[in-house]
N, C-alpha and C. Protein backbone atom coordinates (compact mmCIF):
# COMPACT_ATOMS: atom_id res chain seq x y z
N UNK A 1 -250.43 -9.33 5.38
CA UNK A 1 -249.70 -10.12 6.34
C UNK A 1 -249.65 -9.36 7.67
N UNK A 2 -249.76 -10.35 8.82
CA UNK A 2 -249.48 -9.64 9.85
C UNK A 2 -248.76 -10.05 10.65
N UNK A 3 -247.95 -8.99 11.84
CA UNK A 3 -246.80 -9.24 12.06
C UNK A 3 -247.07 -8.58 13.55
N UNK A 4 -246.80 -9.94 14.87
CA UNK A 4 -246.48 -9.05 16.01
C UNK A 4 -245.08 -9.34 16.30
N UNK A 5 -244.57 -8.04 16.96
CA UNK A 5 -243.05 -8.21 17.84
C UNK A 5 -242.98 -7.40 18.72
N UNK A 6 -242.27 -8.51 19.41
CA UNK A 6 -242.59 -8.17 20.84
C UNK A 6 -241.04 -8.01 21.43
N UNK A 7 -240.71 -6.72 22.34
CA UNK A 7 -239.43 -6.50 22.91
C UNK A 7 -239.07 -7.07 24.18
N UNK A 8 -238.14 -7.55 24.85
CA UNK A 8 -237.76 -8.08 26.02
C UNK A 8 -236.03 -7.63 26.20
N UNK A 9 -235.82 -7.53 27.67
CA UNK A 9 -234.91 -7.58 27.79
C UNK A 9 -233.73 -8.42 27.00
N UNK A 10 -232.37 -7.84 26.01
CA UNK A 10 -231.70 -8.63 25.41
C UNK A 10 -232.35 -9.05 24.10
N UNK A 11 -233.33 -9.25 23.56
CA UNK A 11 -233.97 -9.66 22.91
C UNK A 11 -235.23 -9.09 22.11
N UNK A 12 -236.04 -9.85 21.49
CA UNK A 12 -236.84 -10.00 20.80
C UNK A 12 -237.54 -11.12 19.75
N UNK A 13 -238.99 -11.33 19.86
CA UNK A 13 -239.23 -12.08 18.99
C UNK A 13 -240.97 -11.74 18.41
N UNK A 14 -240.74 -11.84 17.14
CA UNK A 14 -241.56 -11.71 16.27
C UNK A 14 -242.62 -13.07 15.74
N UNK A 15 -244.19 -12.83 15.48
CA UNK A 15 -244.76 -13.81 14.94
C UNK A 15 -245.37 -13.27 13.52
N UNK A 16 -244.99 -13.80 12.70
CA UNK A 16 -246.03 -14.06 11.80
C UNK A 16 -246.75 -14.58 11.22
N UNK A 17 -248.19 -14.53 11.53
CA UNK A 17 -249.06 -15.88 11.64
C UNK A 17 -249.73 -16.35 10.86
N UNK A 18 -250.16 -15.33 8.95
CA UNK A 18 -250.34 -16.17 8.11
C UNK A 18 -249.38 -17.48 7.43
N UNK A 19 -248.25 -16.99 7.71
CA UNK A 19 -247.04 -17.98 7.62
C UNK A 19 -246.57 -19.20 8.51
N UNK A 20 -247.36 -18.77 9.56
CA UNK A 20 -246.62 -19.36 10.89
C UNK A 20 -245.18 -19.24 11.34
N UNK A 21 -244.71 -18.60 11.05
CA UNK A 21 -243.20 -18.60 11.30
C UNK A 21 -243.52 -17.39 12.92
N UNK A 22 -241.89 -17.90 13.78
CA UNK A 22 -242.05 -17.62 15.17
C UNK A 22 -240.45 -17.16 14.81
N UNK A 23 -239.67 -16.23 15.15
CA UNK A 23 -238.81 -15.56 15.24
C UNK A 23 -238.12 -15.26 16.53
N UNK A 24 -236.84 -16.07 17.14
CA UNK A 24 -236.51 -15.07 18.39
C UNK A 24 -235.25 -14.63 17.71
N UNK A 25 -235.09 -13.47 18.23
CA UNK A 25 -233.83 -12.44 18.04
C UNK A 25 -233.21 -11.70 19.87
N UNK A 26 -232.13 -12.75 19.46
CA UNK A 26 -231.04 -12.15 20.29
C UNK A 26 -230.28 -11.13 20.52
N UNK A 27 -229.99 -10.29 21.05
CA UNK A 27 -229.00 -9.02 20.83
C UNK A 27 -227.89 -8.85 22.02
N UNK A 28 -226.91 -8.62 21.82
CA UNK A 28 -225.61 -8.19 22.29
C UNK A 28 -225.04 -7.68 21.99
N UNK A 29 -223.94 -7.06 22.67
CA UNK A 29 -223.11 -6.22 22.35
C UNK A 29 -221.55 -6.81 21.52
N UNK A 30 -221.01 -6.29 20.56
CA UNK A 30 -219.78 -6.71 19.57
C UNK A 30 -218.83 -7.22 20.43
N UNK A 31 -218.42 -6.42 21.37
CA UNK A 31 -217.62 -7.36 22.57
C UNK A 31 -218.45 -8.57 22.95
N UNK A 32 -219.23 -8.76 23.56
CA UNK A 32 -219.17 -10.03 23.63
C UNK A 32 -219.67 -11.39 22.97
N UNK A 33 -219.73 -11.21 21.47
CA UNK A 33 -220.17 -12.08 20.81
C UNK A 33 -218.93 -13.15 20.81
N UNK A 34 -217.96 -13.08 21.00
CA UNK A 34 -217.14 -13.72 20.86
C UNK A 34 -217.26 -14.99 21.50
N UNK A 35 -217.35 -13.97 22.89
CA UNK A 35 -216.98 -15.51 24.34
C UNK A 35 -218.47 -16.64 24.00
N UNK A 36 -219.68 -15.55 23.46
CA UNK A 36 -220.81 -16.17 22.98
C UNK A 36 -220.56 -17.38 22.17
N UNK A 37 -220.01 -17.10 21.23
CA UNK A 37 -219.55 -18.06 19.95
C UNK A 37 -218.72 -19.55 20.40
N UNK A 38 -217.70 -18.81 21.35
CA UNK A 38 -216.83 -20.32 22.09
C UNK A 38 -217.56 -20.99 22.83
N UNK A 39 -218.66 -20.78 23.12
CA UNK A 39 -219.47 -21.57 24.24
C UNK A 39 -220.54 -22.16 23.03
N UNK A 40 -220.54 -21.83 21.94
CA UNK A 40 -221.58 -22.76 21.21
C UNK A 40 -223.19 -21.95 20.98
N UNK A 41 -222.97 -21.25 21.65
CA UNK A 41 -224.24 -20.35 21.45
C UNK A 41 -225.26 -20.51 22.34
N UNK A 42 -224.67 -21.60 23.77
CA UNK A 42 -225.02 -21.95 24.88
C UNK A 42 -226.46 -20.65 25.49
N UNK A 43 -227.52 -21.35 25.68
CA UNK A 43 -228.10 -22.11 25.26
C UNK A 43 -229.03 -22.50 24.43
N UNK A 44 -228.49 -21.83 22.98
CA UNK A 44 -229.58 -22.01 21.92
C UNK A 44 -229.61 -23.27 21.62
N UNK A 45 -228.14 -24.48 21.69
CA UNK A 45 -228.89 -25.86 21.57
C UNK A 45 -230.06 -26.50 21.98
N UNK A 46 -230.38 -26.12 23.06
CA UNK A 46 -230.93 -26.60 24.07
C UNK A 46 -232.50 -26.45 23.32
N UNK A 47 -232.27 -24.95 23.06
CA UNK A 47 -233.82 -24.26 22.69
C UNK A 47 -233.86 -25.06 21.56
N UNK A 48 -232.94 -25.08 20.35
CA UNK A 48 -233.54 -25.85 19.19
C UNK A 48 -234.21 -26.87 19.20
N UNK A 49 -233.70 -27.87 20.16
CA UNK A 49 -234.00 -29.27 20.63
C UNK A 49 -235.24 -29.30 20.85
N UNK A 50 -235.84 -28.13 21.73
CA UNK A 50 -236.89 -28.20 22.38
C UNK A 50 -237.71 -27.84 21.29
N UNK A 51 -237.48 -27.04 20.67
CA UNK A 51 -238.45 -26.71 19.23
C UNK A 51 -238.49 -27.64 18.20
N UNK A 52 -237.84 -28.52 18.11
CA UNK A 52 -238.01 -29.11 17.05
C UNK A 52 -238.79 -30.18 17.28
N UNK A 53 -238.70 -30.49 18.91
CA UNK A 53 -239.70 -31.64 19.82
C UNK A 53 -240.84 -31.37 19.89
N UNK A 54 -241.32 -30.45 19.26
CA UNK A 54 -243.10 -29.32 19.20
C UNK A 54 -243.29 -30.30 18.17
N UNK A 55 -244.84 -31.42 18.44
CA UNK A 55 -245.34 -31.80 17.13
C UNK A 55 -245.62 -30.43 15.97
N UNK A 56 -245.58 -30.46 14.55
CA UNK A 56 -245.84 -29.75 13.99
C UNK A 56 -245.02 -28.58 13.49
N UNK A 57 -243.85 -28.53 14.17
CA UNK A 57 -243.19 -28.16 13.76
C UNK A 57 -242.21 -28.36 12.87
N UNK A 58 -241.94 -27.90 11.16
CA UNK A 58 -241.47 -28.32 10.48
C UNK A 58 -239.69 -27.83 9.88
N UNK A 59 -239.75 -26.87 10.57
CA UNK A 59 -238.25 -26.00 10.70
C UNK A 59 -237.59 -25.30 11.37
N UNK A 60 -236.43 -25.28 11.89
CA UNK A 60 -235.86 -24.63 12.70
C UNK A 60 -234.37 -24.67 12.37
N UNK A 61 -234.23 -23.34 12.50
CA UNK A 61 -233.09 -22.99 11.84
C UNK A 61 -232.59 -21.71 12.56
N UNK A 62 -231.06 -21.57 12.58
CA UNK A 62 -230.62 -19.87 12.89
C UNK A 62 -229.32 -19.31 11.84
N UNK A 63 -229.54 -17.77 12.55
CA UNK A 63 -228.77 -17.42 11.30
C UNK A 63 -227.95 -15.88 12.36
N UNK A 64 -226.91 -15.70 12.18
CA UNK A 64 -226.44 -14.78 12.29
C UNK A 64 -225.99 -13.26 11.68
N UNK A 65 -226.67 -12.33 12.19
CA UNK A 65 -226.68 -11.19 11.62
C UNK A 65 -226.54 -10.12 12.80
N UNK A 66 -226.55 -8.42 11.80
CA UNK A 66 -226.05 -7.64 12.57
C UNK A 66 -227.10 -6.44 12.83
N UNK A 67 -227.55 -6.43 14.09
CA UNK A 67 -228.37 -4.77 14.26
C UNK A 67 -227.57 -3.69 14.38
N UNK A 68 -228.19 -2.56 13.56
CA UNK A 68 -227.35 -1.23 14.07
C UNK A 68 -228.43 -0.15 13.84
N UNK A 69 -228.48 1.09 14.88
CA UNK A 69 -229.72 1.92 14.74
C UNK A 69 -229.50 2.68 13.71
N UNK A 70 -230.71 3.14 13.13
CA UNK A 70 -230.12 3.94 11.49
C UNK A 70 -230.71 5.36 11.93
């Protein structure tokens, strides 16, 4: 399997392309996930919408989790 990921400011997102699966990963800091959360996750609706409007695309989904450097 192969796997690119790619770093950006705030972020990151990963492909893996025998699977097809496309990965973005968000990152912030514990303070402000909060005000994040009351706003809806503003603007990941937006992005889902737009992904799910991609002919061929068959899933889209998110999930919340935690980075920490080891």
């Amino acid at each position: 399997m192969s796997f690119i990921l790619l770093h950006f400011s705030g972020g990151r997102f990963s492909i893996c392309w025998p699977i097809k699966c496309f990965k973005i990963v968000t990152s912030l800091g514990a303070d402000d996930f909060g005000k994040w959360e009351e706003s809806e996750f503003a603007p990941e609706g937006k992005l889902i919408e737009a992904l799910k409007a991609i002919d061929g695309v068959s899933l889209v989904e998110t999930q919340t989790y935690t980075l920490m450097p080891m």
